[in-house]
Structures are given as structure tokens and as C-alpha cells.
PDB file of N, CA and C in Angstrom:
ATOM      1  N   UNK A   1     -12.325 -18.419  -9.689  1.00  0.00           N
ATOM      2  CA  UNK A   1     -12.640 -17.760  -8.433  1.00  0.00           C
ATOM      3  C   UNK A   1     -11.488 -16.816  -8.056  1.00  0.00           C
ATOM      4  N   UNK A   2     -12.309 -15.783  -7.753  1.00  0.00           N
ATOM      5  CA  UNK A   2     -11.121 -14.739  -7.148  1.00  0.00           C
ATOM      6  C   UNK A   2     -10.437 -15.238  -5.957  1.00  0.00           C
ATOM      7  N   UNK A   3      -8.896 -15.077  -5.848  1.00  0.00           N
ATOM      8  CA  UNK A   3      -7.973 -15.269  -4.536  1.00  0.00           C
ATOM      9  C   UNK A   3      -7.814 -13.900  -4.099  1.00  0.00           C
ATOM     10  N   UNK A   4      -8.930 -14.294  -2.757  1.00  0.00           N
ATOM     11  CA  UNK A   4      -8.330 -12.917  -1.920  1.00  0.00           C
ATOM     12  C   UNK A   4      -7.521 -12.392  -0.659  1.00  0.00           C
ATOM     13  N   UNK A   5      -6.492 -13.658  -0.652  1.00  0.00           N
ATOM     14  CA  UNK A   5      -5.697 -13.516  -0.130  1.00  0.00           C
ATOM     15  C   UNK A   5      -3.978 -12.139  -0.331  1.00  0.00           C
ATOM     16  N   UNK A   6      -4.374 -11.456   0.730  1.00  0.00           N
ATOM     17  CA  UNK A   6      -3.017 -10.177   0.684  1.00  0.00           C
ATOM     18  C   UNK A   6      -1.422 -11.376   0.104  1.00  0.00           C
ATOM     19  N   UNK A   7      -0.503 -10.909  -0.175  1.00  0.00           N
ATOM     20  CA  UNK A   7       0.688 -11.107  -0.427  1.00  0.00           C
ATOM     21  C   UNK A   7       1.562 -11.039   0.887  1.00  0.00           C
ATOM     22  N   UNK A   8       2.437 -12.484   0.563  1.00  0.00           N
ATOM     23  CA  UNK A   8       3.158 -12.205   2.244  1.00  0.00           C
ATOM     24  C   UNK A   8       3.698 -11.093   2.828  1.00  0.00           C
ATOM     25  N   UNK A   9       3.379 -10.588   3.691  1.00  0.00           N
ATOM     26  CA  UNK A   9       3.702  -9.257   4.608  1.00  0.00           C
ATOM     27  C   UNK A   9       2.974  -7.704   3.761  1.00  0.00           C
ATOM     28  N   UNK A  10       2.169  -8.308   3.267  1.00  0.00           N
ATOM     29  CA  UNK A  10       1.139  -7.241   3.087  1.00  0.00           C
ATOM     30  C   UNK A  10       0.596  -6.499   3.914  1.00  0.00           C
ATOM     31  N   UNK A  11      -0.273  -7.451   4.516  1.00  0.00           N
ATOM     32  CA  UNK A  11      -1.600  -6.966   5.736  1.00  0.00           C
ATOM     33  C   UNK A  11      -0.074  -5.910   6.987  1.00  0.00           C
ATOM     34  N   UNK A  12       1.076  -6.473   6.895  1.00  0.00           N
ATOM     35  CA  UNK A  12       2.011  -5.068   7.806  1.00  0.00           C
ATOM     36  C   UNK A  12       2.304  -4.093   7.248  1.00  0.00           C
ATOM     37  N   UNK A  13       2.683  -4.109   6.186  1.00  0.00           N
ATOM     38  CA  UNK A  13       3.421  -2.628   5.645  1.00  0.00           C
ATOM     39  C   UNK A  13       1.511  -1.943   5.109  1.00  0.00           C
ATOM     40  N   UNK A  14       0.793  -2.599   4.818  1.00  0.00           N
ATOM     41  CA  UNK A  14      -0.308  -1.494   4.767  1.00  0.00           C
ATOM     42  C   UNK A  14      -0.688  -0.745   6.262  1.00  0.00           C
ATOM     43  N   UNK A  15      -0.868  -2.271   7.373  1.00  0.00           N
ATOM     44  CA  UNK A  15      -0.754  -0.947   8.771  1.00  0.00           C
ATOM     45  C   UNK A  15       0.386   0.039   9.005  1.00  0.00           C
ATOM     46  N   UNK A  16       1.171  -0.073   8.610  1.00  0.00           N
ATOM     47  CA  UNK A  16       2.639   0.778   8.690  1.00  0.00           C
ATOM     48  C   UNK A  16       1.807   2.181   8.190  1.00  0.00           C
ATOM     49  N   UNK A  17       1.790   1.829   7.072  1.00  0.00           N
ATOM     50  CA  UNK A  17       1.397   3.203   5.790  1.00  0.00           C
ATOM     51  C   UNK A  17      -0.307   3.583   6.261  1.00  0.00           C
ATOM     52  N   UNK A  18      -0.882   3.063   7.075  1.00  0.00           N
ATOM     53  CA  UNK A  18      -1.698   3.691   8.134  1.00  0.00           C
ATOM     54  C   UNK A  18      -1.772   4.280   8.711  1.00  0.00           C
ATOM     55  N   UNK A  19      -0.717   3.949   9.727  1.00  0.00           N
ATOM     56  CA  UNK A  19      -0.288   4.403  10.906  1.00  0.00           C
ATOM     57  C   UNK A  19       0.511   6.016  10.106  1.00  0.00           C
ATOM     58  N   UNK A  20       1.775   5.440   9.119  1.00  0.00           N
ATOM     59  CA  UNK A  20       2.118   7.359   8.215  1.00  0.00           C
ATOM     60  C   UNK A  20       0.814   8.025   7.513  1.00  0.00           C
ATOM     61  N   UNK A  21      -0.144   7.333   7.291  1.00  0.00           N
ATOM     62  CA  UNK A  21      -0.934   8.366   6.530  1.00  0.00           C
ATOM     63  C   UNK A  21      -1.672   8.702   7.741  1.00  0.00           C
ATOM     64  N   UNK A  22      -2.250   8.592   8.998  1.00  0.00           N
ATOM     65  CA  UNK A  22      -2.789   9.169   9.906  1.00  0.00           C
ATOM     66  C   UNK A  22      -2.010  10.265  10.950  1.00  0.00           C
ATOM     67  N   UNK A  23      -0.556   9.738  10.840  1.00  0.00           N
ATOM     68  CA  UNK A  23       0.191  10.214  11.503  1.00  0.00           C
ATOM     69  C   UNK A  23       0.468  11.776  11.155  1.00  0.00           C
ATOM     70  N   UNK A  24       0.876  11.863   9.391  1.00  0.00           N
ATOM     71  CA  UNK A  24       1.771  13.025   8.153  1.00  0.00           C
ATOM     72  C   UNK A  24       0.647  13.166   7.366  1.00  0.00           C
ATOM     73  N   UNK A  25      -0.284  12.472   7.254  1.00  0.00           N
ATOM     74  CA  UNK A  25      -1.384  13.453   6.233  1.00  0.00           C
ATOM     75  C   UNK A  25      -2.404  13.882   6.699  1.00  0.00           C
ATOM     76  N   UNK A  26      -2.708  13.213   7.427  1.00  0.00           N
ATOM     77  CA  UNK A  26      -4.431  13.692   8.299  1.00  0.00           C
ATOM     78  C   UNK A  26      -4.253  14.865   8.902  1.00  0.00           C
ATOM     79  N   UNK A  27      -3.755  14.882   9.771  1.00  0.00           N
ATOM     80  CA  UNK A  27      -3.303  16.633  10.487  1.00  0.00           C
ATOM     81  C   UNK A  27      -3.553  17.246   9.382  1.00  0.00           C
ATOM     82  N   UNK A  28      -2.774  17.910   8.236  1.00  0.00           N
ATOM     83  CA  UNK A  28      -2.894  18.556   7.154  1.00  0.00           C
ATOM     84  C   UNK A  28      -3.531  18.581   5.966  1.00  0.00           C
ATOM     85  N   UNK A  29      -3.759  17.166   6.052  1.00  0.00           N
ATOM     86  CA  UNK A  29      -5.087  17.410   4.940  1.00  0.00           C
ATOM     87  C   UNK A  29      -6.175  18.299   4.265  1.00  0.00           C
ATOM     88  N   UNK A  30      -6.594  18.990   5.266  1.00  0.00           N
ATOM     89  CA  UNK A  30      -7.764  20.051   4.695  1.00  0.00           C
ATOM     90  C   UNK A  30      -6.787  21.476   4.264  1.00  0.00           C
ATOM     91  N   UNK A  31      -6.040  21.600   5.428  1.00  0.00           N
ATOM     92  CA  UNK A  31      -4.997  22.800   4.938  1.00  0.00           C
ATOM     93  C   UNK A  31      -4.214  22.631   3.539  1.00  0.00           C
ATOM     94  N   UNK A  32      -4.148  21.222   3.021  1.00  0.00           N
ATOM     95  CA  UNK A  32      -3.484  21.408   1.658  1.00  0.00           C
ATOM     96  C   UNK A  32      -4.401  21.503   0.780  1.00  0.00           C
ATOM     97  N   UNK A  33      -5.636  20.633   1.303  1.00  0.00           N
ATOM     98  CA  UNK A  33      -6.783  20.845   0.213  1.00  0.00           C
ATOM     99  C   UNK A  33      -7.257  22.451   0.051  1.00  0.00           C
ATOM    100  N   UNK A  34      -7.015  23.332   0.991  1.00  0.00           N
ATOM    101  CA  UNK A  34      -7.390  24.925   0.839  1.00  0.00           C
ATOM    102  C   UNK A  34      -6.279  25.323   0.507  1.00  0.00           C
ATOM    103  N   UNK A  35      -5.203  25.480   0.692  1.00  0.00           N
ATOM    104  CA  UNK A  35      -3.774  25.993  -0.162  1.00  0.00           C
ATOM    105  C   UNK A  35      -2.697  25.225  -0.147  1.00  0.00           C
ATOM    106  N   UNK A  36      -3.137  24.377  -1.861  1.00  0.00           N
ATOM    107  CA  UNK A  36      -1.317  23.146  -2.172  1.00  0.00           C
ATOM    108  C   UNK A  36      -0.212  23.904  -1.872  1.00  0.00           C
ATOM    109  N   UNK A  37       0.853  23.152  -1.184  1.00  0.00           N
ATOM    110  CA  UNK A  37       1.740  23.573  -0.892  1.00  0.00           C
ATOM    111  C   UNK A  37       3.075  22.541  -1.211  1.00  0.00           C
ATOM    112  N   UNK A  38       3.516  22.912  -2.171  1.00  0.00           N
ATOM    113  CA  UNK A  38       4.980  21.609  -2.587  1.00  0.00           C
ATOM    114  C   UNK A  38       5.648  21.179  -1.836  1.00  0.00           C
ATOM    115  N   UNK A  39       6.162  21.951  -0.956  1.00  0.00           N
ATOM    116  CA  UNK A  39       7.260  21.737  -0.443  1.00  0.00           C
ATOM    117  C   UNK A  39       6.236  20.927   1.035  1.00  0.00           C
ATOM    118  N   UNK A  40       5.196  20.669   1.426  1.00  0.00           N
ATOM    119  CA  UNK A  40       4.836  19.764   2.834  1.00  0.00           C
ATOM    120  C   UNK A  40       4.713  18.795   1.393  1.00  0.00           C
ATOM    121  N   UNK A  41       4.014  18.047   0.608  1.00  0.00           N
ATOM    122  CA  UNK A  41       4.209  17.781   0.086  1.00  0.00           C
ATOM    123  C   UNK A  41       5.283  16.979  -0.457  1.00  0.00           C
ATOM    124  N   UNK A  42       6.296  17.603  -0.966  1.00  0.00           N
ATOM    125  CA  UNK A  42       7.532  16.704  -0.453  1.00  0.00           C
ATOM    126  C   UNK A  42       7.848  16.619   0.530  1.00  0.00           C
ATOM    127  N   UNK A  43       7.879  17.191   1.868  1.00  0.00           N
ATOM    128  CA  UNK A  43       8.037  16.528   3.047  1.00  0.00           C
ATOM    129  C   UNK A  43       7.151  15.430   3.741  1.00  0.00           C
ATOM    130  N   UNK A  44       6.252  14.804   3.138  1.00  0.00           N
ATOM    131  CA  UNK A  44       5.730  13.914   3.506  1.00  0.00           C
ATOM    132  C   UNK A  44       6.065  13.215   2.359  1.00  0.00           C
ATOM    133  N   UNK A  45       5.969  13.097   1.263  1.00  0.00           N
ATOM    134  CA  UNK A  45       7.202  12.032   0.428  1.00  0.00           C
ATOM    135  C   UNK A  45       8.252  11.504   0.743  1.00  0.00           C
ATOM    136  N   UNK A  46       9.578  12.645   1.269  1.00  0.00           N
ATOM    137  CA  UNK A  46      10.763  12.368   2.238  1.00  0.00           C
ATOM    138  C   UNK A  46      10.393  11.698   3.179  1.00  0.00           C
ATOM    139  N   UNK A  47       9.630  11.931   4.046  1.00  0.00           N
ATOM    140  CA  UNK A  47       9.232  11.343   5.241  1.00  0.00           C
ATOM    141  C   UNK A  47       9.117   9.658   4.919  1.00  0.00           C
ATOM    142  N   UNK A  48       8.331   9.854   4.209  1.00  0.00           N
ATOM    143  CA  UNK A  48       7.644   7.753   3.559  1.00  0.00           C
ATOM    144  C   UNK A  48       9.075   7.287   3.255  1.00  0.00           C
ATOM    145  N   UNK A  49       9.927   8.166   2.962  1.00  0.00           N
ATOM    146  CA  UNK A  49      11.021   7.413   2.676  1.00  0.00           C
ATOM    147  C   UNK A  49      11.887   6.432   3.561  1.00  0.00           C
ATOM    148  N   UNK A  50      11.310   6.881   4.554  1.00  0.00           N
ATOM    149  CA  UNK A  50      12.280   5.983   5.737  1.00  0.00           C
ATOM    150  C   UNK A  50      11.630   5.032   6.285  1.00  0.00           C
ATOM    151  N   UNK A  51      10.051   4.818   5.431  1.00  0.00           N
ATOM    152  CA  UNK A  51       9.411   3.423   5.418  1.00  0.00           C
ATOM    153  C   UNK A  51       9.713   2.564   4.296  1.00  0.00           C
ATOM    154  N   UNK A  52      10.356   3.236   3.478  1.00  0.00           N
ATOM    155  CA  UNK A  52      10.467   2.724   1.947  1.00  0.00           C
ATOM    156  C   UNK A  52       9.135   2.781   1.266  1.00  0.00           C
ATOM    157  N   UNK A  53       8.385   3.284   1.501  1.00  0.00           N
ATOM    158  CA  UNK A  53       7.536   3.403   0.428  1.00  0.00           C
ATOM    159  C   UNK A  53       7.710   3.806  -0.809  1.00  0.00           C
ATOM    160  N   UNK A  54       8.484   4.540  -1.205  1.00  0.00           N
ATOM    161  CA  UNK A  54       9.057   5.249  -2.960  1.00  0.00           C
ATOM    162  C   UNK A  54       9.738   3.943  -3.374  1.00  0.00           C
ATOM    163  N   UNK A  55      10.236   3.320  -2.742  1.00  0.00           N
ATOM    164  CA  UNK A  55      11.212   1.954  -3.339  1.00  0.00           C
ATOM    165  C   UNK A  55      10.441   0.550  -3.403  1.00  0.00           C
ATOM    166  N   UNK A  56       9.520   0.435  -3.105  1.00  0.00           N
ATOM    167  CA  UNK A  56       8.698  -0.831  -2.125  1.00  0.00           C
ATOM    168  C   UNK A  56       8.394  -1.572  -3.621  1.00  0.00           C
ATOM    169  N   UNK A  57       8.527  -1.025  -4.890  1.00  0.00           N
ATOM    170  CA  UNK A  57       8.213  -1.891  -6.242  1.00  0.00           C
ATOM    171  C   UNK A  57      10.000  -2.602  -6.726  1.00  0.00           C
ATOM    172  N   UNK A  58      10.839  -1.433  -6.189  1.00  0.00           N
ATOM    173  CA  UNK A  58      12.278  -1.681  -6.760  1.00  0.00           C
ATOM    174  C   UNK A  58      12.566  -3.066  -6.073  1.00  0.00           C
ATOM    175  N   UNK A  59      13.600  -4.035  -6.687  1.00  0.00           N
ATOM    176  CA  UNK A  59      13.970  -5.292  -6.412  1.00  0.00           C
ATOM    177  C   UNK A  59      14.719  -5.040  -4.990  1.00  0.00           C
ATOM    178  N   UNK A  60      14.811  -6.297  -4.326  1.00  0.00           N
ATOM    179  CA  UNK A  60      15.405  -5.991  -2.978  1.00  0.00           C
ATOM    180  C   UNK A  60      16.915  -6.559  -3.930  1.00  0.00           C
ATOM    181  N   UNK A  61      17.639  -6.398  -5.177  1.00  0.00           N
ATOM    182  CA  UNK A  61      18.456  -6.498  -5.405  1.00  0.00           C
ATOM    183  C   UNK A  61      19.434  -4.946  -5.499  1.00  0.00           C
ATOM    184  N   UNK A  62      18.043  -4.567  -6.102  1.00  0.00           N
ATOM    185  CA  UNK A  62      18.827  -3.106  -6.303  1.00  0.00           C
ATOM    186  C   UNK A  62      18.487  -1.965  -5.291  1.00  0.00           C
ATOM    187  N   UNK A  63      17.994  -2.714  -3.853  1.00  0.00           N
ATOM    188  CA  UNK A  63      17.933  -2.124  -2.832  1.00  0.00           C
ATOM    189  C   UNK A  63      16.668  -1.175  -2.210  1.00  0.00           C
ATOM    190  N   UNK A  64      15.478  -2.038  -2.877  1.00  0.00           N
ATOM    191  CA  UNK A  64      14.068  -1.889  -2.802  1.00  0.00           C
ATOM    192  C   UNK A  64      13.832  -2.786  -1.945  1.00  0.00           C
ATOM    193  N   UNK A  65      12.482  -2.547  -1.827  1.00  0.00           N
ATOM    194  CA  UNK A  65      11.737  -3.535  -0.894  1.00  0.00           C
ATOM    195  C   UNK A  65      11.322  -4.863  -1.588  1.00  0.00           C
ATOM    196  N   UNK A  66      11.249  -4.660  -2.657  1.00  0.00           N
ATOM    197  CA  UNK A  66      10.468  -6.251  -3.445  1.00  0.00           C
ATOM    198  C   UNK A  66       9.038  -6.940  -3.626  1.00  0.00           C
ATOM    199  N   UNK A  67       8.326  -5.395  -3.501  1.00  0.00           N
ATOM    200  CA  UNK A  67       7.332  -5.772  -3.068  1.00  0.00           C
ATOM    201  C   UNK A  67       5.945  -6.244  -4.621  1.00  0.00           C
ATOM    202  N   UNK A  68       5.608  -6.684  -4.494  1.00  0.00           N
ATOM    203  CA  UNK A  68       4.336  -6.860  -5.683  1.00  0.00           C
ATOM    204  C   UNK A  68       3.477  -5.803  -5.783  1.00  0.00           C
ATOM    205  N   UNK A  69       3.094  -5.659  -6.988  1.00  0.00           N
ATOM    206  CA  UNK A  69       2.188  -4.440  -7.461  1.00  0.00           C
ATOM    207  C   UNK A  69       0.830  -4.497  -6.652  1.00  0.00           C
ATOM    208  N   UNK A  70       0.483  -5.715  -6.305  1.00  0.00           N
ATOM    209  CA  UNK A  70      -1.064  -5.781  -5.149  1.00  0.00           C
ATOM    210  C   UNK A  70      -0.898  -4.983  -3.940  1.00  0.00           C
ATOM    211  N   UNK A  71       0.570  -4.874  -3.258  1.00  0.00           N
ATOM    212  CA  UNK A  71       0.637  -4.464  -2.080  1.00  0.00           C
ATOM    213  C   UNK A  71       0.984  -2.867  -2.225  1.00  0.00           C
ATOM    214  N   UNK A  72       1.695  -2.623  -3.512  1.00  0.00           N
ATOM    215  CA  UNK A  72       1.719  -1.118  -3.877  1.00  0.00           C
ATOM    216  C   UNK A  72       0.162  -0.654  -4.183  1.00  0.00           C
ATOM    217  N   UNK A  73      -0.469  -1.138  -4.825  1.00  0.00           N
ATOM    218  CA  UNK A  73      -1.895  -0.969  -5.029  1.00  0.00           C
ATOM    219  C   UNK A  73      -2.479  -0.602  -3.415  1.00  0.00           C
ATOM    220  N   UNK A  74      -2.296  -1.822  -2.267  1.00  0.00           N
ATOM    221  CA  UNK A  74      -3.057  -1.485  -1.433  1.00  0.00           C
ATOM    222  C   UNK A  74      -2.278  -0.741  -0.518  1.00  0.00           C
ATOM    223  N   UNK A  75      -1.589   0.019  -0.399  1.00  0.00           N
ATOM    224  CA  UNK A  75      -0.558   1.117   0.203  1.00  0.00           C
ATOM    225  C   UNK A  75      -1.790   2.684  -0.694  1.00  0.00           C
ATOM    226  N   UNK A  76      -1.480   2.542  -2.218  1.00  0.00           N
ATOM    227  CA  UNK A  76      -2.296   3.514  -2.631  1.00  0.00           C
ATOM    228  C   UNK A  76      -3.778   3.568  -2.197  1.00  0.00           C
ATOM    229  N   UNK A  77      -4.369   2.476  -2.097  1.00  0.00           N
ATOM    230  CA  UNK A  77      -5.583   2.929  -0.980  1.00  0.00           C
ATOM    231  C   UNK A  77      -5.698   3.058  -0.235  1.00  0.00           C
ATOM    232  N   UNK A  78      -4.374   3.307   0.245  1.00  0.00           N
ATOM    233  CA  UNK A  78      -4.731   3.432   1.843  1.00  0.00           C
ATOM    234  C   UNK A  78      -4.046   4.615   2.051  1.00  0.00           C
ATOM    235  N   UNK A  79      -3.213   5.014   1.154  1.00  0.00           N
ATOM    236  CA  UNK A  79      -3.007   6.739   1.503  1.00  0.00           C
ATOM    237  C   UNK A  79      -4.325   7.357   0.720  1.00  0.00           C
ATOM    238  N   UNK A  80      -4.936   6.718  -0.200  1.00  0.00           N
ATOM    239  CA  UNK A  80      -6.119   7.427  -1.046  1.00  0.00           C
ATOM    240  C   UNK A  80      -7.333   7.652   0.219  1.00  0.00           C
ATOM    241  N   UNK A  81      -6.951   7.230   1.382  1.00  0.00           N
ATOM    242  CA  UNK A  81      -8.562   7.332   1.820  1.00  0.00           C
ATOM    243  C   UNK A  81      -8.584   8.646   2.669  1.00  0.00           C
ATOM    244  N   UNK A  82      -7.125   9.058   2.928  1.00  0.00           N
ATOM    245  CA  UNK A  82      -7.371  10.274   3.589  1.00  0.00           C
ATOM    246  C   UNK A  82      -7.136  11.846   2.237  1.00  0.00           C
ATOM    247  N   UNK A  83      -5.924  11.354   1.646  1.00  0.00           N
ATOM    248  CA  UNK A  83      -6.085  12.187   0.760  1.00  0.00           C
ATOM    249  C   UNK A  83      -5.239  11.697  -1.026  1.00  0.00           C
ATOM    250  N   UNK A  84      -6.517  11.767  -1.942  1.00  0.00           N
ATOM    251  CA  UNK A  84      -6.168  11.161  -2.969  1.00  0.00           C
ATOM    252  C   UNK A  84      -4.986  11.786  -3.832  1.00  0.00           C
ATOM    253  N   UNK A  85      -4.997  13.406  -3.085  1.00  0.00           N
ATOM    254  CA  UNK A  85      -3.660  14.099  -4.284  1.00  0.00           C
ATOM    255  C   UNK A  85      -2.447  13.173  -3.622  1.00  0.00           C
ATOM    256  N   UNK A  86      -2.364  13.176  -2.463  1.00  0.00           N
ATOM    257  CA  UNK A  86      -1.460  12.422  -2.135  1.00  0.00           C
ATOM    258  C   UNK A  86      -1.128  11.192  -2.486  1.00  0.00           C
ATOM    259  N   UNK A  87      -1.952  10.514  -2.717  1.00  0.00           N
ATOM    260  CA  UNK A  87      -1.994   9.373  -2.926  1.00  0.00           C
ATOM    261  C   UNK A  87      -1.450   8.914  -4.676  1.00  0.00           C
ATOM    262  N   UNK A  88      -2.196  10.560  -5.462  1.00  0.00           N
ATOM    263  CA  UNK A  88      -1.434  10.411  -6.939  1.00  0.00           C
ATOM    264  C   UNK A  88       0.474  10.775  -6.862  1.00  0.00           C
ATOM    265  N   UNK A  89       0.233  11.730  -6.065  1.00  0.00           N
ATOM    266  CA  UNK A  89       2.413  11.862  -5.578  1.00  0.00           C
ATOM    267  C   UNK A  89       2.946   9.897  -5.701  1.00  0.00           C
ATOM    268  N   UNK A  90       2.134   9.141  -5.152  1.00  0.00           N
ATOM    269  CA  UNK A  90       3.072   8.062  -4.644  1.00  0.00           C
ATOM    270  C   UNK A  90       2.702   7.397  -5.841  1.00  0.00           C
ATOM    271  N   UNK A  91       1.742   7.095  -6.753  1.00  0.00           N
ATOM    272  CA  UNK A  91       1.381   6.729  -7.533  1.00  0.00           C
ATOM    273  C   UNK A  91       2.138   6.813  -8.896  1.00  0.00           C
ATOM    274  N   UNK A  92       2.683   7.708  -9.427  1.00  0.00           N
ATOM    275  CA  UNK A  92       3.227   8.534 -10.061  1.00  0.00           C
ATOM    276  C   UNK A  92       4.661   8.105  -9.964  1.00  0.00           C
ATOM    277  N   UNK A  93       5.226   8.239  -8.403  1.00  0.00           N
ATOM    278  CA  UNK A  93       6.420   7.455  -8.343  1.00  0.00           C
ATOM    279  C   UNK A  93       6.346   6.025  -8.578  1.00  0.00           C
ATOM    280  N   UNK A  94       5.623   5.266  -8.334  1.00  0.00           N
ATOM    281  CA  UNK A  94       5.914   3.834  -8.131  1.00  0.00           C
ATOM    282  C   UNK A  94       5.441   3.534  -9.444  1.00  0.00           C
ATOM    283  N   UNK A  95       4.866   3.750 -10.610  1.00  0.00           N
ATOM    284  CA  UNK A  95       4.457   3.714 -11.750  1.00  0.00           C
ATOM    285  C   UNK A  95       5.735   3.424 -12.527  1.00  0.00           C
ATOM    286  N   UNK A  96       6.506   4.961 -11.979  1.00  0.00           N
ATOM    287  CA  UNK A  96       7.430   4.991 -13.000  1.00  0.00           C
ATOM    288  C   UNK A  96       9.157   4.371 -12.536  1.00  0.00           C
ATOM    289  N   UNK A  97       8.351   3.356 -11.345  1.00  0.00           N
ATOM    290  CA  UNK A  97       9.608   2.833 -10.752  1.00  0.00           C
ATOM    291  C   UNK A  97      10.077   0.858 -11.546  1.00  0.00           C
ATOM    292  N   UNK A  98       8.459   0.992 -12.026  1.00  0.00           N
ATOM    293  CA  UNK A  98       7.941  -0.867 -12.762  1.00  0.00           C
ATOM    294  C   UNK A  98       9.191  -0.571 -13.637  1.00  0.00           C
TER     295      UNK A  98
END
């Protein structure tokens, strides 16, 4: 049987990364979807940074968050629902952070 229980302090840092993807992507969303633009782009990357989201797979030894690949998974759906390019930016990082 499937366990579908979130990972401790899951169900918060996904409202967190809610609350930034409604906050830094929704406003702009359609405007990037009509002309990509890198540099907002990385400024909403920079931005996640001061949630830790780019670090949230790295060990809280080496000054990550510590988080399990389920809760990086559900962070990526949950920036995927407003916008999926975005959602491959964070993807991409945290991939190559395992």
C-alpha cells in the first residue's frame, strides 16, 4: 500500500514556495511566456534563494536544508502549476545538486 503521508515539514515549505510562486511568478508569467527573458528569470531564482530553495536537497551539513527528494518533488509541483519553464530552472538545479 501506498504511504501518503508528506515528509516532516513538508506540507510548510510547500506553502512557503506557494506563497513565492504566487507572489514572483504569477504576476509575470504570461509576459515571460510572450518574451523569455534571463535575467527575471534569474531574478526569481535569486529571489528563492533566501527561502533556500536551490539548497533544500544539499545536507544541512554542508549548509542545505536536508530536505528529501519527495519534498523537492513537491516544491516542483508546485512551482509547475503556475509556470512549468520555471519550474524546469529549479529542476535542473536540484538534479544536479543529488
Amino acid at each position: 500500500m501506498l504511504d501518503k503521508r508528506m515528509p516532516d515539514g513538508a506540507a510548510e515549505i510547500v506553502e512557503v514556495c506557494r506563497e513565492f510562486r504566487q507572489k514572483e511568478v504569477e504576476p509575470i508569467v504570461l509576459e515571460l511566456d510572450g518574451h523569455p527573458d534571463p535575467a527575471r528569470v534569474r531574478a526569481i531564482y535569486e529571489s528563492s534563494s533566501e527561502l533556500g530553495i536551490p539548497s533544500m536537497l544539499v545536507s544541512e551539513a554542508a549548509g542545505g536544508g536536508g530536505q528529501s527528494e519527495l519534498t523537492a518533488a513537491l516544491v516542483l509541483d508546485e512551482m509547475a502549476f503556475s509556470c512549468p519553464g520555471i519550474a524546469c530552472v529549479f529542476a535542473h538545479h536540484l538534479a544536479a545538486s543529488l
